[in-house]
N, C-alpha and C. Protein backbone atom coordinates (compact mmCIF):
# COMPACT_ATOMS: atom_id res chain seq x y z
N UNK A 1 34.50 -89.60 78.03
CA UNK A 1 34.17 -88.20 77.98
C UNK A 1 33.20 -87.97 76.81
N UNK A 2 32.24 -87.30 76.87
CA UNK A 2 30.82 -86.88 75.93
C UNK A 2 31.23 -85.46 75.66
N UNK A 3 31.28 -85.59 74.28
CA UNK A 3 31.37 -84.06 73.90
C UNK A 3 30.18 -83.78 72.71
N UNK A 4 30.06 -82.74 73.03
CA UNK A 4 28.75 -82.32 72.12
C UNK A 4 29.04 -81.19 71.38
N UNK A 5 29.02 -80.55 70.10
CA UNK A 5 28.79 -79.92 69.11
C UNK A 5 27.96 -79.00 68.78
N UNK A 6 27.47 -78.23 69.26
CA UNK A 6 26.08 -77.74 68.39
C UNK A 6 26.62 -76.75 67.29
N UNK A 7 26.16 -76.89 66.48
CA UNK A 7 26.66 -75.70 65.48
C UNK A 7 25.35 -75.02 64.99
N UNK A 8 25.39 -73.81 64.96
CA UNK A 8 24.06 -73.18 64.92
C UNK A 8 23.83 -72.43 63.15
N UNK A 9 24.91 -73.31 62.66
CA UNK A 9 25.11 -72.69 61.48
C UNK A 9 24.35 -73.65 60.24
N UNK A 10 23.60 -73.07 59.04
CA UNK A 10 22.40 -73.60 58.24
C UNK A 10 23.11 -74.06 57.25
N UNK A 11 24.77 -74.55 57.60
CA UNK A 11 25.13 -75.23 56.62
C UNK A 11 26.04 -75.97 57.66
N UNK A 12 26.10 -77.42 57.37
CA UNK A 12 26.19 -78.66 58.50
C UNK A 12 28.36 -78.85 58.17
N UNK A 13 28.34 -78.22 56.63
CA UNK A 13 29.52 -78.75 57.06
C UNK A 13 30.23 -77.41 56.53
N UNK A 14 30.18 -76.03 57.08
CA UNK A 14 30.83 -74.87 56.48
C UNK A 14 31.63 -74.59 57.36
N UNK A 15 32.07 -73.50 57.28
CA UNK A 15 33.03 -72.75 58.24
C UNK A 15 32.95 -72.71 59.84
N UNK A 16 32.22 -73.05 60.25
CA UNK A 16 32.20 -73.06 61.59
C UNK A 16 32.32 -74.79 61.80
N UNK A 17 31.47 -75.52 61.47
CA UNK A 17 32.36 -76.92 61.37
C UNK A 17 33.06 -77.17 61.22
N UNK A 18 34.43 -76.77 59.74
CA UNK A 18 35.45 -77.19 60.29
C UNK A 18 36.19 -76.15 61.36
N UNK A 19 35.71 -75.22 61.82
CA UNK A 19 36.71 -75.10 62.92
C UNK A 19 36.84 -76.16 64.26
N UNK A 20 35.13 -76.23 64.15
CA UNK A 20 34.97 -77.32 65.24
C UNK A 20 35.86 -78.50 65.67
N UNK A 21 35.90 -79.04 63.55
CA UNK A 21 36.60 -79.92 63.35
C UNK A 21 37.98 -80.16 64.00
N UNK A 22 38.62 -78.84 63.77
CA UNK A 22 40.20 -78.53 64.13
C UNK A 22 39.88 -78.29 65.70
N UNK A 23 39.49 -78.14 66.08
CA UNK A 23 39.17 -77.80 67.95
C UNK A 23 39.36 -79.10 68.42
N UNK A 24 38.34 -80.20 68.11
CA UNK A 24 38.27 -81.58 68.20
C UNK A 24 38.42 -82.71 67.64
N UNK A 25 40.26 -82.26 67.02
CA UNK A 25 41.01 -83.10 65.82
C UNK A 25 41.14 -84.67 66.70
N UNK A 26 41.00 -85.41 66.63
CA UNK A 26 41.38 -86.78 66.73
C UNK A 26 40.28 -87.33 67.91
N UNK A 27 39.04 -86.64 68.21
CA UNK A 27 38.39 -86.43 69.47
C UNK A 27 36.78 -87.23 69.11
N UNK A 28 36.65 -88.01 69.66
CA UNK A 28 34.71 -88.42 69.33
C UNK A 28 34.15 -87.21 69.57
N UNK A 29 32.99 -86.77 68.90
CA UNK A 29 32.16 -86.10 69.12
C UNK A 29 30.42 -86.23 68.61
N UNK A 30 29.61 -85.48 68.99
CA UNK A 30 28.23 -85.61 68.54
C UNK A 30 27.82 -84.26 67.82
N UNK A 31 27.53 -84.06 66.52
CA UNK A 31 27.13 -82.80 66.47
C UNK A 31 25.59 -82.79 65.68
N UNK A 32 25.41 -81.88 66.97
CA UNK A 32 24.03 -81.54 66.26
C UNK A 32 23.46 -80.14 65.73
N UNK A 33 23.06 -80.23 64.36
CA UNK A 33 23.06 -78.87 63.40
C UNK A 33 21.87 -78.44 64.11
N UNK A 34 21.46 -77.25 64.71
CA UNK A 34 20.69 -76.29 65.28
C UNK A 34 19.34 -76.25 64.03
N UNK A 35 19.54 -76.31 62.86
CA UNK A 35 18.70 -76.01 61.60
C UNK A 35 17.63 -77.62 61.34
N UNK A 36 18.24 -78.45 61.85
CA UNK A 36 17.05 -79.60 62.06
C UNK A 36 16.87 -79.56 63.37
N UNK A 37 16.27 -79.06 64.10
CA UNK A 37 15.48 -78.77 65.01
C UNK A 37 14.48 -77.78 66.02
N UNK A 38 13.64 -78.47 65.92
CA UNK A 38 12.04 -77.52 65.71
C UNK A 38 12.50 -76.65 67.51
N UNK A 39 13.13 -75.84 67.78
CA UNK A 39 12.85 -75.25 68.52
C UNK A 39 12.59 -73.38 68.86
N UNK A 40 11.10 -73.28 69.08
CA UNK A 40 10.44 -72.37 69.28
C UNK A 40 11.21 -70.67 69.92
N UNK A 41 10.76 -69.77 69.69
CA UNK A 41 11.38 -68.72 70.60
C UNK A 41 11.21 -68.95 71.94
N UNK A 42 11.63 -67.58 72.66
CA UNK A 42 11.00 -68.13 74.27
C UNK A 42 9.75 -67.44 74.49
N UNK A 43 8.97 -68.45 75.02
CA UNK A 43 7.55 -68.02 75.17
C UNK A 43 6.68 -68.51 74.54
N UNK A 44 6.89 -68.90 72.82
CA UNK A 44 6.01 -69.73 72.04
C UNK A 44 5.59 -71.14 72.54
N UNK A 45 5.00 -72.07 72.02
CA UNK A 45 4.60 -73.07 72.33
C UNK A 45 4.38 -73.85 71.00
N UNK A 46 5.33 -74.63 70.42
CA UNK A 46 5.05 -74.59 69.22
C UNK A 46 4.92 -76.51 69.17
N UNK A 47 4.18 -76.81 68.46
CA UNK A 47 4.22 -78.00 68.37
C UNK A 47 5.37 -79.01 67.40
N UNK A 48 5.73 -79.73 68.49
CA UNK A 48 6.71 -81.00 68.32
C UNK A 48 7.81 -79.88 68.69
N UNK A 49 8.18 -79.35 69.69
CA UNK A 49 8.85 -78.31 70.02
C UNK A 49 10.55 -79.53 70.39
N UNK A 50 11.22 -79.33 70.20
CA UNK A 50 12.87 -80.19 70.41
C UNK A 50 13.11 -79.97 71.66
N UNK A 51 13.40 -78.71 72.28
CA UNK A 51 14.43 -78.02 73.25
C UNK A 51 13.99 -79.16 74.22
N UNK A 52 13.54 -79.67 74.47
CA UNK A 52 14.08 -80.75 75.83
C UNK A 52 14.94 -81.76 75.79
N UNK A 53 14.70 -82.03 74.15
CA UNK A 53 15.92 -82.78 73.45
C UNK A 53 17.00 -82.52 73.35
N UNK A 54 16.98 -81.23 73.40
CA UNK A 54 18.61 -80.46 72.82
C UNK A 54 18.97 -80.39 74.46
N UNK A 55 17.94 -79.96 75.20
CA UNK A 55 18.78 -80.03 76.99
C UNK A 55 18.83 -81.14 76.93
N UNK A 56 18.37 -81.97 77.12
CA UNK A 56 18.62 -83.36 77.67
C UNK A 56 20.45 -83.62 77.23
N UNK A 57 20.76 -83.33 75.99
CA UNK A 57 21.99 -83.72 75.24
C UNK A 57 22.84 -82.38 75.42
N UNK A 58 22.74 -81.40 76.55
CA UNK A 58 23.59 -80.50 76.58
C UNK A 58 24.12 -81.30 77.78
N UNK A 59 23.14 -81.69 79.28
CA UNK A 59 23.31 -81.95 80.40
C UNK A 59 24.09 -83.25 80.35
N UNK A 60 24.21 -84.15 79.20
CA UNK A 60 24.70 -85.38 78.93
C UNK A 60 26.36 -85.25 78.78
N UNK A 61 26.50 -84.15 78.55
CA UNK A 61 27.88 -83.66 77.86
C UNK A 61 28.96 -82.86 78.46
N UNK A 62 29.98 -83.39 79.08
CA UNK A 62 31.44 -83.45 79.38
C UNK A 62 32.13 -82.22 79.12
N UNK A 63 31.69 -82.14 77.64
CA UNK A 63 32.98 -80.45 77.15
C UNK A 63 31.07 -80.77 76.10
N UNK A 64 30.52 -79.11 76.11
CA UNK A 64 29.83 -78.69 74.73
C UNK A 64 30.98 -77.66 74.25
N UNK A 65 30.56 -77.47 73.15
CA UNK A 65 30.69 -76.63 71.91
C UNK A 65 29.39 -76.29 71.46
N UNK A 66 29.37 -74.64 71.35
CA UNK A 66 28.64 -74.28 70.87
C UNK A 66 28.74 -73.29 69.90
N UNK A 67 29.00 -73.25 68.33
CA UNK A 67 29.44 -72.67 67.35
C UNK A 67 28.11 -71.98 66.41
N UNK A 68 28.67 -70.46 66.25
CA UNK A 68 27.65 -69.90 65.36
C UNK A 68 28.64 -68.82 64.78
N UNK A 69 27.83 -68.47 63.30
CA UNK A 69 28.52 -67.60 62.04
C UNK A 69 28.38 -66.74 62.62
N UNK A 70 28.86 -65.61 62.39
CA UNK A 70 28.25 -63.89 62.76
C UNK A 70 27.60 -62.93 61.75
N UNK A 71 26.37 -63.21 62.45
CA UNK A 71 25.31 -62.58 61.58
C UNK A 71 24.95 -61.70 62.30
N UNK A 72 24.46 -60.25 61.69
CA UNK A 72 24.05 -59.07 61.86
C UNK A 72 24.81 -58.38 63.03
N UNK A 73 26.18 -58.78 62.87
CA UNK A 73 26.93 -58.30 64.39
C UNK A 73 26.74 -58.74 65.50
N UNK A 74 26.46 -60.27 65.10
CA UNK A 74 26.14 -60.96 66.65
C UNK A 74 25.36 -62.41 66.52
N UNK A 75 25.56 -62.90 67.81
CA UNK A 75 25.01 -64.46 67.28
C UNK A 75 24.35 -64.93 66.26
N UNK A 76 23.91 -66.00 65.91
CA UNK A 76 23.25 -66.01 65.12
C UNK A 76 22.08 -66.53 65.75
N UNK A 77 20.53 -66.66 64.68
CA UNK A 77 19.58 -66.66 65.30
C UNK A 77 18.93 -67.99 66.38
N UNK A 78 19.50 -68.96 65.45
CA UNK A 78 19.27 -70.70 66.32
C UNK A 78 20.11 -70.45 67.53
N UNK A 79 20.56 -70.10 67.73
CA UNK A 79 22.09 -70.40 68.53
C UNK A 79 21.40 -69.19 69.69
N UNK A 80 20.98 -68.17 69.46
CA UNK A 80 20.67 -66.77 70.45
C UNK A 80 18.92 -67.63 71.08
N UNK A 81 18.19 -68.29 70.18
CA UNK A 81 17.10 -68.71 71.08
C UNK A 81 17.38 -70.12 71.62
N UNK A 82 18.33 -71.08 71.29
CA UNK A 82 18.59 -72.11 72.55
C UNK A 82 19.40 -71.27 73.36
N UNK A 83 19.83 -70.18 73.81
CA UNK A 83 20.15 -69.41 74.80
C UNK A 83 19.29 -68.70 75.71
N UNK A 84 17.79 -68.48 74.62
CA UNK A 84 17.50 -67.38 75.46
C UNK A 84 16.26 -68.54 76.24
N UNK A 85 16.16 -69.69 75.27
CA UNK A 85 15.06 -70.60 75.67
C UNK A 85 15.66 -71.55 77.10
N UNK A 86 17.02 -71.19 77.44
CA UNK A 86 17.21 -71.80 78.56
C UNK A 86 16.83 -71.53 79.95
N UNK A 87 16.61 -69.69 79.89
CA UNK A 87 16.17 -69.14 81.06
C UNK A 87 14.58 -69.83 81.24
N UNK A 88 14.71 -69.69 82.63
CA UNK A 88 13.65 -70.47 83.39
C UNK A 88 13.51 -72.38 83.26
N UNK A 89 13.86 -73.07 82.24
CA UNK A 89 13.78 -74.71 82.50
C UNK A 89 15.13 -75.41 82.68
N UNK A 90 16.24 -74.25 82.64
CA UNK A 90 17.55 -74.60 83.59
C UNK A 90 17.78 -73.83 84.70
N UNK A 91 17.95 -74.30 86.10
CA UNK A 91 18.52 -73.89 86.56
C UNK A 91 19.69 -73.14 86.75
N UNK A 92 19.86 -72.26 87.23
CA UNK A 92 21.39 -71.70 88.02
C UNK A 92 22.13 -72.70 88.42
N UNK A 93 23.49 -72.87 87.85
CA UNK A 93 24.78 -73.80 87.82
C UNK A 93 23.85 -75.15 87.54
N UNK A 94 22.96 -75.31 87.11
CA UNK A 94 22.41 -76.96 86.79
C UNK A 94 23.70 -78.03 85.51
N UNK A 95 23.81 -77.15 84.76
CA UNK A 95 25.07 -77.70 83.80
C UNK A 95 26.05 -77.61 84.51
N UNK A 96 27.04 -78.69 83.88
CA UNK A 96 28.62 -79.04 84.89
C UNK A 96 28.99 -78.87 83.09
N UNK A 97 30.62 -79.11 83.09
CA UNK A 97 32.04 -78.98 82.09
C UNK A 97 31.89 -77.70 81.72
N UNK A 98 33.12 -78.14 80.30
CA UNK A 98 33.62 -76.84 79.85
C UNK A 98 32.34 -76.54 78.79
N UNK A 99 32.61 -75.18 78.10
CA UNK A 99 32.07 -74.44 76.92
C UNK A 99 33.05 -73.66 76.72
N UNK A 100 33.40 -74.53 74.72
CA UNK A 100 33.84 -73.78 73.92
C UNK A 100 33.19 -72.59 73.51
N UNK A 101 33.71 -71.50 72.81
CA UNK A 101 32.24 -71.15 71.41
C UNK A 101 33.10 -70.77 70.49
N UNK A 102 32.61 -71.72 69.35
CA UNK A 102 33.24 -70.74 68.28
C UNK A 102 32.56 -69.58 67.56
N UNK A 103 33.19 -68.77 67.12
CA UNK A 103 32.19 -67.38 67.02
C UNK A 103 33.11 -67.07 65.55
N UNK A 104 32.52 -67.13 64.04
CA UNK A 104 33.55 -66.78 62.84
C UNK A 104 32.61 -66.58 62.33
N UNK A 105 32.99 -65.13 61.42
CA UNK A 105 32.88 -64.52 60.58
C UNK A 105 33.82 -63.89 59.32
N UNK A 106 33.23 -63.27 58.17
CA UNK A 106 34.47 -62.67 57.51
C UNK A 106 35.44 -61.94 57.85
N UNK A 107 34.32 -60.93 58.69
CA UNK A 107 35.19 -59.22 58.91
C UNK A 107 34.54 -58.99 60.33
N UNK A 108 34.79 -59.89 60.96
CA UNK A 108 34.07 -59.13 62.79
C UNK A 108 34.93 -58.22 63.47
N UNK A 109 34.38 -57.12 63.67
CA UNK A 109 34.90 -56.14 64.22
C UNK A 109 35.17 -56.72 65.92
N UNK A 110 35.99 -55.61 65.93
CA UNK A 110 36.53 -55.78 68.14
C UNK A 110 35.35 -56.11 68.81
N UNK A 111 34.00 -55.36 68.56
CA UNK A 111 33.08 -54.70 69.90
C UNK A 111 32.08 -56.01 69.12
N UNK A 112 31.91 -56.69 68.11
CA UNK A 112 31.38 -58.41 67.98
C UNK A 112 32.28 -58.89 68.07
N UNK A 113 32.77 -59.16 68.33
CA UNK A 113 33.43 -60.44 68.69
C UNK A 113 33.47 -61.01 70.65
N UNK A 114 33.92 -58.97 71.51
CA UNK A 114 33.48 -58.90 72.63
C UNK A 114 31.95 -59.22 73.08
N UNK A 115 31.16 -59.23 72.21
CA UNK A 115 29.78 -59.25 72.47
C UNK A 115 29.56 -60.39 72.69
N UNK A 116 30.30 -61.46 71.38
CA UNK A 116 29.83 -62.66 71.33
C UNK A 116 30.45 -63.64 72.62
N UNK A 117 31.95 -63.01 73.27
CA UNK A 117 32.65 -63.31 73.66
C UNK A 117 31.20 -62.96 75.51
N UNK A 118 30.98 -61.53 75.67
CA UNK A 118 30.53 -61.94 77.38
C UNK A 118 29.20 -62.37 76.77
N UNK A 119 28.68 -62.91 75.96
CA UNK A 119 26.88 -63.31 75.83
C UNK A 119 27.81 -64.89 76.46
N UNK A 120 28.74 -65.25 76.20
CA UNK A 120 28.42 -67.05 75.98
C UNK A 120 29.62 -67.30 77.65
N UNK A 121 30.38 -66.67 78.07
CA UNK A 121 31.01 -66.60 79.27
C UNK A 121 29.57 -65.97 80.49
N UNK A 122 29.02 -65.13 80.43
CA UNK A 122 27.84 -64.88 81.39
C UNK A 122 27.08 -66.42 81.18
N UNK A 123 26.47 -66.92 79.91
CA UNK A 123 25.74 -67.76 79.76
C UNK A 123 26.29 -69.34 80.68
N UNK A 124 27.59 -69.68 80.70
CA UNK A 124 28.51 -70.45 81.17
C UNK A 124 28.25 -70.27 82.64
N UNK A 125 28.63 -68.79 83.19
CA UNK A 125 28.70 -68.66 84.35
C UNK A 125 27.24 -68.86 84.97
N UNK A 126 26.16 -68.56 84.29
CA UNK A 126 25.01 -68.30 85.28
C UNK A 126 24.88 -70.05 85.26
N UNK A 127 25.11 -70.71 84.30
CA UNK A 127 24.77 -72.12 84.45
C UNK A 127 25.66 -73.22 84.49
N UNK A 128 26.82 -73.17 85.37
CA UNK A 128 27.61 -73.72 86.01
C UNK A 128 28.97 -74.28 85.22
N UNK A 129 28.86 -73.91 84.05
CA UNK A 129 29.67 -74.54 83.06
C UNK A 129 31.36 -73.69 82.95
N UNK A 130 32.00 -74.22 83.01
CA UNK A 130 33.62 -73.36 83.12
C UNK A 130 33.72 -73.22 81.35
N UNK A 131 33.64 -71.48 81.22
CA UNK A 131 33.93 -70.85 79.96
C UNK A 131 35.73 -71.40 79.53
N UNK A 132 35.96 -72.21 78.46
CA UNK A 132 37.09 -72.22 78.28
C UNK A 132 37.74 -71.46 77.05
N UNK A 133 36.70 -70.53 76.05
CA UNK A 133 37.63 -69.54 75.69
C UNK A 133 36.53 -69.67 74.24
N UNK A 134 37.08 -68.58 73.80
CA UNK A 134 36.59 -68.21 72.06
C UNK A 134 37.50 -68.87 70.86
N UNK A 135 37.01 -69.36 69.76
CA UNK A 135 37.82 -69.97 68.82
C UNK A 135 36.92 -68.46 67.56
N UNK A 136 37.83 -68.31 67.08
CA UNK A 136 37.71 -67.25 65.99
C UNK A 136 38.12 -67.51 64.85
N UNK A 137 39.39 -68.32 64.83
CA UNK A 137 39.92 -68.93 63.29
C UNK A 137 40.60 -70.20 63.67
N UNK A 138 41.86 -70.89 63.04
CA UNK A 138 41.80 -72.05 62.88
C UNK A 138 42.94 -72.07 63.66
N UNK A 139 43.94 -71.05 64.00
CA UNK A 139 44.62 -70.34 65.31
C UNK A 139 44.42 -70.87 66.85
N UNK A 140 43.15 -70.08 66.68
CA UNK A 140 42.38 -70.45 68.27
C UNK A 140 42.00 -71.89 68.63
N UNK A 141 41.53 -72.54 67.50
CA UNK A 141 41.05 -73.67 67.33
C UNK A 141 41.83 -74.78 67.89
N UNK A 142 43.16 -74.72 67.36
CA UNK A 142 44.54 -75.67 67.16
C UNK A 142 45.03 -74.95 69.24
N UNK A 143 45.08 -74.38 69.38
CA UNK A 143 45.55 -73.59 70.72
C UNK A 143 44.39 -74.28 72.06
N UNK A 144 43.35 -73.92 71.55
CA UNK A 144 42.72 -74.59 72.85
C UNK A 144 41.78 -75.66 72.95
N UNK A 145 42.75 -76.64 71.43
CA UNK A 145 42.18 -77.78 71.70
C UNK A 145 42.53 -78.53 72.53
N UNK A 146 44.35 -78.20 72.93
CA UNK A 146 44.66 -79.06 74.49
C UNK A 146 43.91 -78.65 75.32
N UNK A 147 42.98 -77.85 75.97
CA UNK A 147 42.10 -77.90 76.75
C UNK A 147 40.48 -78.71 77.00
N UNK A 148 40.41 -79.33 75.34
CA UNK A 148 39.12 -80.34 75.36
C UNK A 148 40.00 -81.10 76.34
C-alpha cells in the first residue's frame, strides 16, 4: 500500500505533521512539503513548473493525505492551488483510494472548519477518491487511523 502525505504547511515538521504523524503511527509513508515545489497558480505557466510531479505521485498513491494550517479562515495557499490546478489535467473520478485531510488551527471556528471540511470531500468526490474524514487534533487523528 502507497501512502502519500502532502502537507501544505511552510514548516516540514510543525503541527500539521505531527498530526499526520499520529494518523499514520507505525505506517510507511512519503511526504512531500508543498513549500519545495515550484507549482504555479491555475493558468500561469511558470517555468520548471512541478504539478505533473506532484500528480504523477498523487495517482501513485493508495490512501493520500492532504494536510494544511488554517490560514485566513481557510485552506492554506499551496494546498488551495494544487486543488485548484487540478481542474482540467485530471479527469472526473481519474484518482482511485481514500483522502484524509487534516485541517488545524489554533481557534477555527464551526463555519472553517465546515468549509475546509466540503472544499476537500467535493474535491474527493469529483475525482474519484473515497473522502475518509477530517483530522482536526490528535483525537481525530488516533480515531481514523484504523481506517488508513
Amino acid at each position: 500500500m502507497s501512502i502519500l502525505f502532502i502537507n501544505g504547511s511552510p514548516n516540514p515538521d510543525g503541527n500539521t505533521a505531527g498530526l499526520a504523524k499520529i494518523l499514520l503511527n507505525g505506517k510507511n509513508y512519503e511526504t512531500l512539503n508543498l513549500t519545495n515545489y515550484v507549482i504555479g497558480v491555475y493558468g500561469q505557466k511558470l517555468p520548471n513548473d512541478q504539478f505533473d510531479e506532484v500528480i504523477a505521485k498523487i495517482k501513485a498513491a493508495d490512501v493520500l493525505v492532504i494536510g494544511s494550517p488554517l490560514y485566513w479562515h481557510n485552506i492554506c495557499g499551496s494546498v488551495r492551488t494544487l486543488l485548484d490546478r487540478c481542474y482540467g489535467p485530471v479527469g472526473q473520478g481519474e484518482l482511485s483510494g481514500k483522502l484524509f485531510f487534516i485541517f488545524q488551527g489554533a481557534a477555527p471556528e464551526k463555519w472553517m472548519l465546515e468549509a475546509g471540511e466540503y472544499t476537500m470531500s467535493r474535491f474527493a468526490g469529483l475525482y474519484g477518491l473515497s473522502y475518509e474524514g477530517m483530522i482536526v487534533n490528535s483525537s481525530d487523528a488516533k480515531k481514523l487511523s484504523a481506517k488508513v
